[in-house]
C-alpha atoms as a PDB file:
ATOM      1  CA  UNK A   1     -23.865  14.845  -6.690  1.00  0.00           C
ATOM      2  CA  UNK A   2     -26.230  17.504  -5.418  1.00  0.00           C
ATOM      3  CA  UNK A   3     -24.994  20.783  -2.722  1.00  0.00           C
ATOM      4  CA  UNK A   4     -27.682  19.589  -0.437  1.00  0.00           C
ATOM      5  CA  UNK A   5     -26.041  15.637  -0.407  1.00  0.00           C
ATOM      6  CA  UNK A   6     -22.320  16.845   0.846  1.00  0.00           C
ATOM      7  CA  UNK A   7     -22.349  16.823   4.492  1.00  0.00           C
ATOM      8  CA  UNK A   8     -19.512  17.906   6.467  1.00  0.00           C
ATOM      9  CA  UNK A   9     -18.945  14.086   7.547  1.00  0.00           C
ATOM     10  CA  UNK A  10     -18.781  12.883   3.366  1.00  0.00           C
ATOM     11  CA  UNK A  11     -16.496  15.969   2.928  1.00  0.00           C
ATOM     12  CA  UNK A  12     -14.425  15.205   5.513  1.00  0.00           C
ATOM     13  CA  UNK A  13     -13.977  11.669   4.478  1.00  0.00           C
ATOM     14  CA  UNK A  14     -13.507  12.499   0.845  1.00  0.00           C
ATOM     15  CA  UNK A  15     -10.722  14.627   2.031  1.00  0.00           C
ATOM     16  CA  UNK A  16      -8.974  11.756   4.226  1.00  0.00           C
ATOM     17  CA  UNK A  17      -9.415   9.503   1.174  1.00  0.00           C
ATOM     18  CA  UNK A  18      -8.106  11.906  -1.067  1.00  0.00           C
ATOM     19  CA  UNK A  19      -5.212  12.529   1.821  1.00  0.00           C
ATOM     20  CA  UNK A  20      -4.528   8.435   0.978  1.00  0.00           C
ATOM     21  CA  UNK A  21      -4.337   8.551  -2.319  1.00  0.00           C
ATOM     22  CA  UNK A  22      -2.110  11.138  -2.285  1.00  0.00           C
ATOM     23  CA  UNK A  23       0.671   9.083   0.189  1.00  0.00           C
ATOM     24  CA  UNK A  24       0.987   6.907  -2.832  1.00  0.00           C
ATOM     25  CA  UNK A  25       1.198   9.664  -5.542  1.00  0.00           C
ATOM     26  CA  UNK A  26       3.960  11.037  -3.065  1.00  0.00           C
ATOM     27  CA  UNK A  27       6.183   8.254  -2.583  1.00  0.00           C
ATOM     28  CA  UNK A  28       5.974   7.531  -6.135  1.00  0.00           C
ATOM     29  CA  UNK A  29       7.466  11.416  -6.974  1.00  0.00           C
ATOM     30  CA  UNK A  30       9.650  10.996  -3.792  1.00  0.00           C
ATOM     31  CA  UNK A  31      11.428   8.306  -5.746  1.00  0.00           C
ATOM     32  CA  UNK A  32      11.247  10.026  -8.943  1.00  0.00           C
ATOM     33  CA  UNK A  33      12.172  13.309  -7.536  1.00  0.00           C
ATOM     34  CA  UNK A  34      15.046  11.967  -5.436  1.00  0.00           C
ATOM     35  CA  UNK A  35      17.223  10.238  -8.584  1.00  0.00           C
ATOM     36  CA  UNK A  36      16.199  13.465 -10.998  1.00  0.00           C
ATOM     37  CA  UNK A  37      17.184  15.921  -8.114  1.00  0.00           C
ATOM     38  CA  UNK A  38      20.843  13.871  -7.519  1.00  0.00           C
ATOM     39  CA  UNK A  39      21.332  12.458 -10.673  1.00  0.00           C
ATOM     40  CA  UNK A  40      19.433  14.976 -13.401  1.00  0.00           C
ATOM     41  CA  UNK A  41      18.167  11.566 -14.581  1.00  0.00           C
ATOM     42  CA  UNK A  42      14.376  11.578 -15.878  1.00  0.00           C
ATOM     43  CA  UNK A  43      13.582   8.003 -14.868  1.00  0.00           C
ATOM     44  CA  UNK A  44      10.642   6.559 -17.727  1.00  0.00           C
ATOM     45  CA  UNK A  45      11.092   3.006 -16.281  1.00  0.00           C
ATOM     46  CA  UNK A  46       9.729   4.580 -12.436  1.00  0.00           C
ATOM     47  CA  UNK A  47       6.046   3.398 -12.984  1.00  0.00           C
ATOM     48  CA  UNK A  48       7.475  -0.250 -14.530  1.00  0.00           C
ATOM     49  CA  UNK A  49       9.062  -0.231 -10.918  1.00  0.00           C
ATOM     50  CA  UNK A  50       6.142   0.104  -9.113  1.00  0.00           C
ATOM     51  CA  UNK A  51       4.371  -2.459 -11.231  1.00  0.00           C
ATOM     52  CA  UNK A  52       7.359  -4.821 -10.641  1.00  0.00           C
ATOM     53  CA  UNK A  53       7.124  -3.787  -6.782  1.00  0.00           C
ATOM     54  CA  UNK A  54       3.266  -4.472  -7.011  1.00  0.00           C
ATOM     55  CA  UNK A  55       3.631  -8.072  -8.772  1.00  0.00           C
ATOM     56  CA  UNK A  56       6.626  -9.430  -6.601  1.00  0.00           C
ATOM     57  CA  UNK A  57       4.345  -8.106  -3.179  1.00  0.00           C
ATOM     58  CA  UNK A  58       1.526 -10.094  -4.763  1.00  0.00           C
ATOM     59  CA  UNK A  59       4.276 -12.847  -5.245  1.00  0.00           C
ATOM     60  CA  UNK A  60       6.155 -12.994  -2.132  1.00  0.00           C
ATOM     61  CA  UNK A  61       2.835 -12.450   0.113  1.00  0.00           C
ATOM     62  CA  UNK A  62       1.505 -15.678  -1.468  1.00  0.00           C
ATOM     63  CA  UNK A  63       4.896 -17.687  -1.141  1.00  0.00           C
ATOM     64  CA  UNK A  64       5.012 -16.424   2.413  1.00  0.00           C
ATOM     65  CA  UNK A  65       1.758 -15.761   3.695  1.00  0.00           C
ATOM     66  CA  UNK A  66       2.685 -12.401   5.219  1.00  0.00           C
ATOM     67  CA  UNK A  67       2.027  -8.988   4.095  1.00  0.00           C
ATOM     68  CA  UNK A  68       4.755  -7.792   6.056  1.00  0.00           C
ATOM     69  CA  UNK A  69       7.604  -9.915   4.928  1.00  0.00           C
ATOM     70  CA  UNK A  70       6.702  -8.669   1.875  1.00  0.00           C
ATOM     71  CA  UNK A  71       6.660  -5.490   2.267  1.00  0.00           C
ATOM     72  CA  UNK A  72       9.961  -5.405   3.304  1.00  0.00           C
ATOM     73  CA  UNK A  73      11.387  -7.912   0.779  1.00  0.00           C
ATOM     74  CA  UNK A  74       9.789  -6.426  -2.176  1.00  0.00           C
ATOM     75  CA  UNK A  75      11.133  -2.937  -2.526  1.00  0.00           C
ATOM     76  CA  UNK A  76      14.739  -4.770  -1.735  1.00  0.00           C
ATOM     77  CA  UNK A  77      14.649  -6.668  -4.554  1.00  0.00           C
ATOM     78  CA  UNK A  78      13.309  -4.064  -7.311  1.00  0.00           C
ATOM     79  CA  UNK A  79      16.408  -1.683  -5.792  1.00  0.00           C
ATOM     80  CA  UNK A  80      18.291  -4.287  -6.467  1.00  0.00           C
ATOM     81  CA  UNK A  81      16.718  -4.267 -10.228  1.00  0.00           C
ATOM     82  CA  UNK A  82      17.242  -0.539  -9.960  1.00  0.00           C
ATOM     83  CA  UNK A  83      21.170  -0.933  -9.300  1.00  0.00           C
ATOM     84  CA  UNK A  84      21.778  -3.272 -12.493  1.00  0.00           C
ATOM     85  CA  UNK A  85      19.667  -1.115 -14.197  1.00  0.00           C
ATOM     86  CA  UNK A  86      21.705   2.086 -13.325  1.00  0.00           C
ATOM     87  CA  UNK A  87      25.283   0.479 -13.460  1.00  0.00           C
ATOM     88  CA  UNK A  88      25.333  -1.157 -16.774  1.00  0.00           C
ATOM     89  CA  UNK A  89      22.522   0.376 -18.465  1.00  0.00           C
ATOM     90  CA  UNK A  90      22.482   4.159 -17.213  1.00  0.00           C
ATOM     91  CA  UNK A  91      26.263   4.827 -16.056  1.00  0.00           C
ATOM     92  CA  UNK A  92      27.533   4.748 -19.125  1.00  0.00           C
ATOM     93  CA  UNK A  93      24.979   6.943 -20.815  1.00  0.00           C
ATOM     94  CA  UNK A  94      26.072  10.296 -18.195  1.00  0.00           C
ATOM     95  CA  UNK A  95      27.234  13.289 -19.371  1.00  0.00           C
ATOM     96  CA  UNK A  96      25.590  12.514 -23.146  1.00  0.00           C
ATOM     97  CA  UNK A  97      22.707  14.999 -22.339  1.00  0.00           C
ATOM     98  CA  UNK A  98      19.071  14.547 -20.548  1.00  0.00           C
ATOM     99  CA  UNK A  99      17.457  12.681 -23.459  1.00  0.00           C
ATOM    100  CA  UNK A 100      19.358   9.580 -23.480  1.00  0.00           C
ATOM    101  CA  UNK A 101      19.182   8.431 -20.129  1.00  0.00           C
ATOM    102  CA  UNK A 102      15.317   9.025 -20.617  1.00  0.00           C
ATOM    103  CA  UNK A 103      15.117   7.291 -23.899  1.00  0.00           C
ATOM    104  CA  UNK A 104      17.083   4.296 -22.356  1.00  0.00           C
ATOM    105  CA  UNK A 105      14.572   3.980 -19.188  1.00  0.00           C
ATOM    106  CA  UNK A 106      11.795   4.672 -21.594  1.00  0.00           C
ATOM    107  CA  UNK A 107      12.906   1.301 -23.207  1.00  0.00           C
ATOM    108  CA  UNK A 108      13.850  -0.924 -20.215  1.00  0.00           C
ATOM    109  CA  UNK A 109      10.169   0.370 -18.901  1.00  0.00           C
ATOM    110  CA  UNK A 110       8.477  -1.605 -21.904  1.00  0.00           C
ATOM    111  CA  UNK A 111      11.072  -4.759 -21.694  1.00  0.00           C
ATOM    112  CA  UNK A 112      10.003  -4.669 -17.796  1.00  0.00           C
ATOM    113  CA  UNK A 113       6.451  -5.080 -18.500  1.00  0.00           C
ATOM    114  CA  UNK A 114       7.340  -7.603 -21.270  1.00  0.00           C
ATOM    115  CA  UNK A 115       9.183  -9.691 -18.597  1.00  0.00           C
ATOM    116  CA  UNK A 116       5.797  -9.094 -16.030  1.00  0.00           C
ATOM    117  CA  UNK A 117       3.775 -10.691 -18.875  1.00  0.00           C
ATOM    118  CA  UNK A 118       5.466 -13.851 -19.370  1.00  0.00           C
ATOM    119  CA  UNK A 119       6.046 -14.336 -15.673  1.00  0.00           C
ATOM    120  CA  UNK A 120       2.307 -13.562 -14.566  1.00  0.00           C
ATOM    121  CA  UNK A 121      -0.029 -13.741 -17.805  1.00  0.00           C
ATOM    122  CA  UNK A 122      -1.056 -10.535 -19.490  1.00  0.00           C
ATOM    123  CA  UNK A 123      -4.470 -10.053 -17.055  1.00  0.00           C
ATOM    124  CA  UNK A 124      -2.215  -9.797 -13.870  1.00  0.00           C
ATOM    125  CA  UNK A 125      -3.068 -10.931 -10.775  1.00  0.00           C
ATOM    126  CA  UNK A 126      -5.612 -11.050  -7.624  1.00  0.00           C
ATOM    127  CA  UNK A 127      -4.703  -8.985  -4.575  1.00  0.00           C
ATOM    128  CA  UNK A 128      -6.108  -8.211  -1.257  1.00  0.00           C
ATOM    129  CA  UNK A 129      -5.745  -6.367   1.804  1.00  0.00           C
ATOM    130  CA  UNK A 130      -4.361  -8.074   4.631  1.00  0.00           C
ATOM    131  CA  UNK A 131      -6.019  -9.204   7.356  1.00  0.00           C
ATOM    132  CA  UNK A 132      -4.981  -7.354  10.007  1.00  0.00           C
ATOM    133  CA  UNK A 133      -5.548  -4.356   8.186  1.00  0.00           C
ATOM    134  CA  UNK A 134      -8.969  -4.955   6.619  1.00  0.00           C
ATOM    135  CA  UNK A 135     -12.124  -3.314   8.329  1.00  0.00           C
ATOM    136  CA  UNK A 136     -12.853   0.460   9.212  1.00  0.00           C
ATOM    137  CA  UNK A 137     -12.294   2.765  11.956  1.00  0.00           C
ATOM    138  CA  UNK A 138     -14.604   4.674  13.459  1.00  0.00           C
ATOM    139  CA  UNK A 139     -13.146   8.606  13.494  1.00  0.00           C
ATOM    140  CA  UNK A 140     -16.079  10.324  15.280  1.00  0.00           C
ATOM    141  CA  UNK A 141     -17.239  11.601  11.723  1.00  0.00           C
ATOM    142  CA  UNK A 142     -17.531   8.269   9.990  1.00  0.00           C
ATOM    143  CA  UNK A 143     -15.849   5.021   9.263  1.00  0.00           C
ATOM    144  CA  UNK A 144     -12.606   4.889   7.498  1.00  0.00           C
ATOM    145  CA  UNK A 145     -11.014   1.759   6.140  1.00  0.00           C
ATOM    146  CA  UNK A 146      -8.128   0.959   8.077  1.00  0.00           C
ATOM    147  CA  UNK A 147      -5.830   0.002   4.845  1.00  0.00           C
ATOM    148  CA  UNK A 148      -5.551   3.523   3.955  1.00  0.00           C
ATOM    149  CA  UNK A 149      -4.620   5.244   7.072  1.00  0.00           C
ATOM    150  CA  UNK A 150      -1.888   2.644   7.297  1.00  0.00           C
ATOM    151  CA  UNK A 151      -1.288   3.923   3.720  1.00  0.00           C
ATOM    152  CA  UNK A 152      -0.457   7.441   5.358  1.00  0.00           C
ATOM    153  CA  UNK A 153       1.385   6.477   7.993  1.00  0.00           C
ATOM    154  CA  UNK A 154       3.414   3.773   5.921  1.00  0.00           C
ATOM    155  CA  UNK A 155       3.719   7.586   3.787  1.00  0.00           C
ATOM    156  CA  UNK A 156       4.853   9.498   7.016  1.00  0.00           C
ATOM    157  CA  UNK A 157       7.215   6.711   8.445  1.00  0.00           C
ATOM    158  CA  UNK A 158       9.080   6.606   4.763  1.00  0.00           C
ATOM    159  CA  UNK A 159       9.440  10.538   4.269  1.00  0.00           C
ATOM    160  CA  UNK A 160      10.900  10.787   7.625  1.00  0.00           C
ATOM    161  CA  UNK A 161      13.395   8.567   7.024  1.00  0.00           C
ATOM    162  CA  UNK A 162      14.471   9.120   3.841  1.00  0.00           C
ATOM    163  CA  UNK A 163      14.759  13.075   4.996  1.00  0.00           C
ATOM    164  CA  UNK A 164      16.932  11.640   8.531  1.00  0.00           C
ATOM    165  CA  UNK A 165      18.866   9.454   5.733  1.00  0.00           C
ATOM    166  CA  UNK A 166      20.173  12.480   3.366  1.00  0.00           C
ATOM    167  CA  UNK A 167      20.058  15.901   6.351  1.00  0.00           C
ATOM    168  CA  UNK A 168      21.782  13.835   9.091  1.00  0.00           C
ATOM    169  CA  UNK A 169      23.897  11.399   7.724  1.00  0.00           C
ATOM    170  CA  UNK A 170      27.376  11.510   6.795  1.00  0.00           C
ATOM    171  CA  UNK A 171      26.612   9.294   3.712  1.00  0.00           C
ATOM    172  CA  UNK A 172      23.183  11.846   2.896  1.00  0.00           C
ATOM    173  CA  UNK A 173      25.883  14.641   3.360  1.00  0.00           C
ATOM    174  CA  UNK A 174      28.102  13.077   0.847  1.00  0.00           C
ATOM    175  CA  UNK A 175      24.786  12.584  -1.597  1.00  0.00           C
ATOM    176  CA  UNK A 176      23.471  16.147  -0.851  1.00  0.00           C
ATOM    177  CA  UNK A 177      27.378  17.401  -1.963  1.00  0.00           C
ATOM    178  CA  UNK A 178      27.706  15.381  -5.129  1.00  0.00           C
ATOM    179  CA  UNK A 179      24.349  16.535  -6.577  1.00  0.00           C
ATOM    180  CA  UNK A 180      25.697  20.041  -6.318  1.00  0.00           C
ATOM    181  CA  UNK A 181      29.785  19.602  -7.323  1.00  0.00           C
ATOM    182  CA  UNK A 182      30.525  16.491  -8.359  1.00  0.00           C
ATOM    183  CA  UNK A 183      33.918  18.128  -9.608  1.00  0.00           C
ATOM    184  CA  UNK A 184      34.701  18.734  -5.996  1.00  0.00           C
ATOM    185  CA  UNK A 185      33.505  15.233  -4.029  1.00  0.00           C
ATOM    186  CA  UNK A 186      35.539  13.718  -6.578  1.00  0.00           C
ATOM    187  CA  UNK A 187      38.849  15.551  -5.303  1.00  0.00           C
ATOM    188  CA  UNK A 188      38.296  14.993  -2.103  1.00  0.00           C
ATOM    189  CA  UNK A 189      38.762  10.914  -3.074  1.00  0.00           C
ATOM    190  CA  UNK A 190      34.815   9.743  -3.025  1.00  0.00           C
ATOM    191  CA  UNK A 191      33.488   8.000  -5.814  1.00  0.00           C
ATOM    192  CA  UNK A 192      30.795   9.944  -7.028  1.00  0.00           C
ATOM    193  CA  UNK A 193      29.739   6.955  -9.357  1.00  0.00           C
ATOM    194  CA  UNK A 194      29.012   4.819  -6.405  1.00  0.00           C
ATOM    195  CA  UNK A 195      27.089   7.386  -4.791  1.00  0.00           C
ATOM    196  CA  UNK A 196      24.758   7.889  -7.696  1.00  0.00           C
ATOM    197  CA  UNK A 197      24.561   4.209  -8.022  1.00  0.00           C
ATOM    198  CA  UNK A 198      23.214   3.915  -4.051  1.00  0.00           C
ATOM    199  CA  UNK A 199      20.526   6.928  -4.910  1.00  0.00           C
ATOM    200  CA  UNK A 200      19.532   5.197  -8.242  1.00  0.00           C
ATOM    201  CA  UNK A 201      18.774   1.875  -6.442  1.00  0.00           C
ATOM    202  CA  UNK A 202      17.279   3.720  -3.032  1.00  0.00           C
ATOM    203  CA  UNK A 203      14.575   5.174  -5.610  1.00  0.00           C
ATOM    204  CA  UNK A 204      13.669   2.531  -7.343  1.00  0.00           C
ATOM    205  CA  UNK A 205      13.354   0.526  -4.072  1.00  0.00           C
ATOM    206  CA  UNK A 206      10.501   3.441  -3.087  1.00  0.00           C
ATOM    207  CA  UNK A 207       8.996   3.022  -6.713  1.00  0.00           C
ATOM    208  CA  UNK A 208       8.636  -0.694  -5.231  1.00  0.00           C
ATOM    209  CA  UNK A 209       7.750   0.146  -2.011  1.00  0.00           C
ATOM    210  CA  UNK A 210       4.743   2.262  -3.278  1.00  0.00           C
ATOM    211  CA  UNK A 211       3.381  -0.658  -5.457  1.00  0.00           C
ATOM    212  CA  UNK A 212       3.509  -2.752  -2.499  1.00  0.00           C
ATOM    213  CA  UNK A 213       1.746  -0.622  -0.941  1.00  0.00           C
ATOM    214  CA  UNK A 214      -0.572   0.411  -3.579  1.00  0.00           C
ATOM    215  CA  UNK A 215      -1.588  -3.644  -4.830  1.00  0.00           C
ATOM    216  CA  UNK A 216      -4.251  -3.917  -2.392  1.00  0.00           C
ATOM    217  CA  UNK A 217      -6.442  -0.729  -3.549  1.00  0.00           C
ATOM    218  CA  UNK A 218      -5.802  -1.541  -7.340  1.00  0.00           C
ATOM    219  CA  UNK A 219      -5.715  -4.181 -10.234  1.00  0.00           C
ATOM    220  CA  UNK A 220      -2.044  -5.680 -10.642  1.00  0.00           C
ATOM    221  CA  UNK A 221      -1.315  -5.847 -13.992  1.00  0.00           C
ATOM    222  CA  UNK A 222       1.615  -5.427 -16.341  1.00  0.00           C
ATOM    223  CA  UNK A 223       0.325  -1.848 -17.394  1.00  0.00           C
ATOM    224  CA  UNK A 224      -0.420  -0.781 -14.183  1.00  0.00           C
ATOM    225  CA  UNK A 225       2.515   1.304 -14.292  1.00  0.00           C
ATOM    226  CA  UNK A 226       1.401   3.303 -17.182  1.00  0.00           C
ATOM    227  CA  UNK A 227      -0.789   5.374 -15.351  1.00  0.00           C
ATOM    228  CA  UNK A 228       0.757   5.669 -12.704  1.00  0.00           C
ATOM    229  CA  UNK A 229       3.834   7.099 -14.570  1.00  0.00           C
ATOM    230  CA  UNK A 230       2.385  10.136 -15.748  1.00  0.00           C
ATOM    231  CA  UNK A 231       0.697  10.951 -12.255  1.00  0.00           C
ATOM    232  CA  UNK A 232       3.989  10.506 -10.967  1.00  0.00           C
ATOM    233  CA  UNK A 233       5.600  13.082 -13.410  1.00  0.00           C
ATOM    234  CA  UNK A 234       2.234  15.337 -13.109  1.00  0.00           C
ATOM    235  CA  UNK A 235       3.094  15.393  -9.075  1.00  0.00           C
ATOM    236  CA  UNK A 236       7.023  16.429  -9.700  1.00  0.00           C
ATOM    237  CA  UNK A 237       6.427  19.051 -12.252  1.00  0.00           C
ATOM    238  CA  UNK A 238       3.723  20.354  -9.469  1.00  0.00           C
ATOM    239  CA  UNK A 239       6.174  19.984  -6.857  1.00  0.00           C
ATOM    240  CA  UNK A 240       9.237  20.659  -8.701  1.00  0.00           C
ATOM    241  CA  UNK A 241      11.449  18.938 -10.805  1.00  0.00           C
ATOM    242  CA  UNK A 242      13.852  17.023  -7.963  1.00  0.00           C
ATOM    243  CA  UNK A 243      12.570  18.905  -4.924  1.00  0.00           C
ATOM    244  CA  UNK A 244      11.668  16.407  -1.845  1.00  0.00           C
ATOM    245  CA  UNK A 245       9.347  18.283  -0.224  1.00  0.00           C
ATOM    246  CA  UNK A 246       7.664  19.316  -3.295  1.00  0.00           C
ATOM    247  CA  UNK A 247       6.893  15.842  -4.116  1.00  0.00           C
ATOM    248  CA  UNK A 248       5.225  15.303  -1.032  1.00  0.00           C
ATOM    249  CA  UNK A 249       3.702  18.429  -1.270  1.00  0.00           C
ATOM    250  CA  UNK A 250       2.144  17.858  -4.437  1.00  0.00           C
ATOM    251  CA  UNK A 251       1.650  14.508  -3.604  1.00  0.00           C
ATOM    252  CA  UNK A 252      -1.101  15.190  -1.266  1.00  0.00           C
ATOM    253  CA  UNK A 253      -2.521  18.011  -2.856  1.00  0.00           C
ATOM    254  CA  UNK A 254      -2.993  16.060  -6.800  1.00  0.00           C
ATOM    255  CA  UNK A 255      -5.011  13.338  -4.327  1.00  0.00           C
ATOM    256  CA  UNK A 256      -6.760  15.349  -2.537  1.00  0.00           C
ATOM    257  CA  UNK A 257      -7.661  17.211  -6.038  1.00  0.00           C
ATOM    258  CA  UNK A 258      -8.733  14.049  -7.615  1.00  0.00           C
ATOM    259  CA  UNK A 259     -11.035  12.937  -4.400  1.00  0.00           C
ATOM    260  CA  UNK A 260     -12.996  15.651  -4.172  1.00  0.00           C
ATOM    261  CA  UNK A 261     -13.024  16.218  -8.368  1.00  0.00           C
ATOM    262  CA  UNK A 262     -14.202  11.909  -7.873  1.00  0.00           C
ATOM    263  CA  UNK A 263     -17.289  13.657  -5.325  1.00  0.00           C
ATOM    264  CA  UNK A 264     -18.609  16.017  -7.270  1.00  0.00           C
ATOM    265  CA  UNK A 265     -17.955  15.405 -10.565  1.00  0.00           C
ATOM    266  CA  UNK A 266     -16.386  11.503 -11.404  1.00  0.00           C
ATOM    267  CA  UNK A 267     -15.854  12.485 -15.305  1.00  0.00           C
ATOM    268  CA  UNK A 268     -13.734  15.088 -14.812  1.00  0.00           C
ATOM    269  CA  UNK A 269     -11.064  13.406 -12.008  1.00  0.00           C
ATOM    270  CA  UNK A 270      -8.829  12.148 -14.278  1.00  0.00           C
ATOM    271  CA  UNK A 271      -9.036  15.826 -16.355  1.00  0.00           C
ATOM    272  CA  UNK A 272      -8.741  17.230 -13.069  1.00  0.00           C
ATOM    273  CA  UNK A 273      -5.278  16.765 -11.869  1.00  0.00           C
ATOM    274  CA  UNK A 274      -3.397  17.719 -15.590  1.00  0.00           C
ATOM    275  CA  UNK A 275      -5.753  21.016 -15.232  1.00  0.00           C
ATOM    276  CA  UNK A 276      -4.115  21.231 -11.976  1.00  0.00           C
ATOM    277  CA  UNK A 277      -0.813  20.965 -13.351  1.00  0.00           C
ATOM    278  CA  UNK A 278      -1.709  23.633 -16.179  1.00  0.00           C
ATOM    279  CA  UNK A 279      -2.305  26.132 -13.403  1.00  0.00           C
ATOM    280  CA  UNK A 280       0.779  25.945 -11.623  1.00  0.00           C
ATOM    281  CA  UNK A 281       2.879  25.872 -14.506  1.00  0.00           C
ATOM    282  CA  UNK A 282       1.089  29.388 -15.888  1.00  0.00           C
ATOM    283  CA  UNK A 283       1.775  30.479 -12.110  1.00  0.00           C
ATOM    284  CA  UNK A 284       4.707  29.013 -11.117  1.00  0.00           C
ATOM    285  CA  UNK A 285       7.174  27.024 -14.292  1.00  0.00           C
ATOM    286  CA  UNK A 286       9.265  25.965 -11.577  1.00  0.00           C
ATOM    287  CA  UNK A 287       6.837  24.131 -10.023  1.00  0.00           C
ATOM    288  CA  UNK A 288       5.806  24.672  -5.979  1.00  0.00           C
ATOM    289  CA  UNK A 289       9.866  24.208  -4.964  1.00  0.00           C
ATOM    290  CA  UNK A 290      11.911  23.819  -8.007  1.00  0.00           C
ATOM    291  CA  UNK A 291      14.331  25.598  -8.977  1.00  0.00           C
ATOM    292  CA  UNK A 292      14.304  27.626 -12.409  1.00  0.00           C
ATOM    293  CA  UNK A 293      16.411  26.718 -15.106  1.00  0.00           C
ATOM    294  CA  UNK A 294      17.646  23.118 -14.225  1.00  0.00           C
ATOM    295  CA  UNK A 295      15.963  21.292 -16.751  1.00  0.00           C
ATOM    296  CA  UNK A 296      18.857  23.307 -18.612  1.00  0.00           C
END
């Protein structure tokens, strides 16, 4: 696209899409960040969840009829996935060293989208924005479609709670302790194992969430996920392998990167975000707020 053809109005919405795109990008690291930051667990299945969270929104919005019920009942029920998944597939794999736990999820990943392929055919399935949320807004620079700043609040209204969840709970208290000594939670007569079980689901249910969330802006297909799953990781090593904040962080700026990359020069969007990533890490290893060494 020429100089002369970006006006500050196209800019400006670029940016807001971009800002939209990123919300999803972040709650997909959020989840990914949140079980590697408790459990030092590098989750390969995370994109399979959000394509399992994407079908069963699809699924339970056309058994239902409302976007909202599913929503809700969607992310429940791949947490639910997530808490099999981590009690008698994961638990007994801890303490055996980083790679197994990611070869294991690397596996359930493909046997997930296996599963999404007999229950849905291999070319997926139709989705749409809902009703109530279809249109555009008019934001005194241009009109925005009203799906994605519900996309960024939906973000917001997540991030918030998951942060009121682990800084000012008693039960986020006992989370935020076991990631740092499980040694010591365990003497004091919690069961760290349950704990790690209740973060393990809580991130896959976000994983779900996003997909939800996401089904209306993109095809829903078995491997959706794919994709997905290395923008995911390209957010968290940006961010910071199991930082929070970083995740959202990097969330917003890998979108934002990839809007304006879409403006000026499509080709190079997809490019654009790993060359991100390259930059940081020659900057920064650790990542915006990780920590250095705990990959080790």
């Amino acid at each position: 696209m020429a100089m002369a053809e970006l006006t500050p109005s196209l800019l400006a919405l670029q940016l807001l899409t971009g800002v939209a795109l990123g919300a999803v990008y972040a709650l997909l690291a959020l989840g990914l960040s949140l079980i590697f930051g408790m459990l030092t667990v590098v989750n390969f299945a995370h994109g399979a969840f959000f394509m399992v969270g994407a079908f069963l929104g699809v699924y339970f919005l056309g058994i239902t009829g409302s976007f909202w019920f599913s929503l809700l009942l969607a992310p429940l029920v791949v947490g639910a996935i997530g808490l099999v998944a981590e009690r008698f597939l994961v638990r007994p794999l801890y303490g055996r060293g980083i790679d197994y736990p990611l070869l294991l999820t690397f596996g359930l990943s493909y046997v997930m989208i296996e599963a999404m392929r007999v229950a849905f055919g291999i070319e997926g399935v139709p989705s749409g924005t809902p009703p109530e949320l279809r249109g555009a807004v008019d934001l005194g620079f241009g009109f925005f479609p009203k799906y994605r700043l519900f996309l960024i609040a939906a973000t917001a209204a997540v991030v918030l709670a998951l942060w009121l969840f682990i800084e000012k709970t008693r039960y986020g208290l006992i989370i935020r302790a076991g990631s740092r000594d499980a040694e010591i939670v365990r003497v004091l007569g919690i069961d760290v194992s349950r704990v790690w079980w209740l973060v393990f689901g809580i991130g896959c249910a976000i994983a779900g969430l996003s997909g939800v969330l996401a089904a209306p802006t993109r095809a829903v297909n078995p491997e959706m996920g794919v994709a997905v799953l290395a923008e995911s990781f390209v957010v968290t090593v940006v961010g910071g392998m199991g930082s929070l904040p970083g995740a959202v962080v990097a969330g917003l700026l890998v979108g934002i990167v990839f809007s304006m990359t879409s403006l000026i020069a499509p080709d190079l969007a997809e490019l654009s975000i790993f060359v991100l990533m390259a930059v940081v890490l020659l900057l920064r290893p650790q990542g915006f707020f990780g920590k250095a060494g705990l990959m080790s």
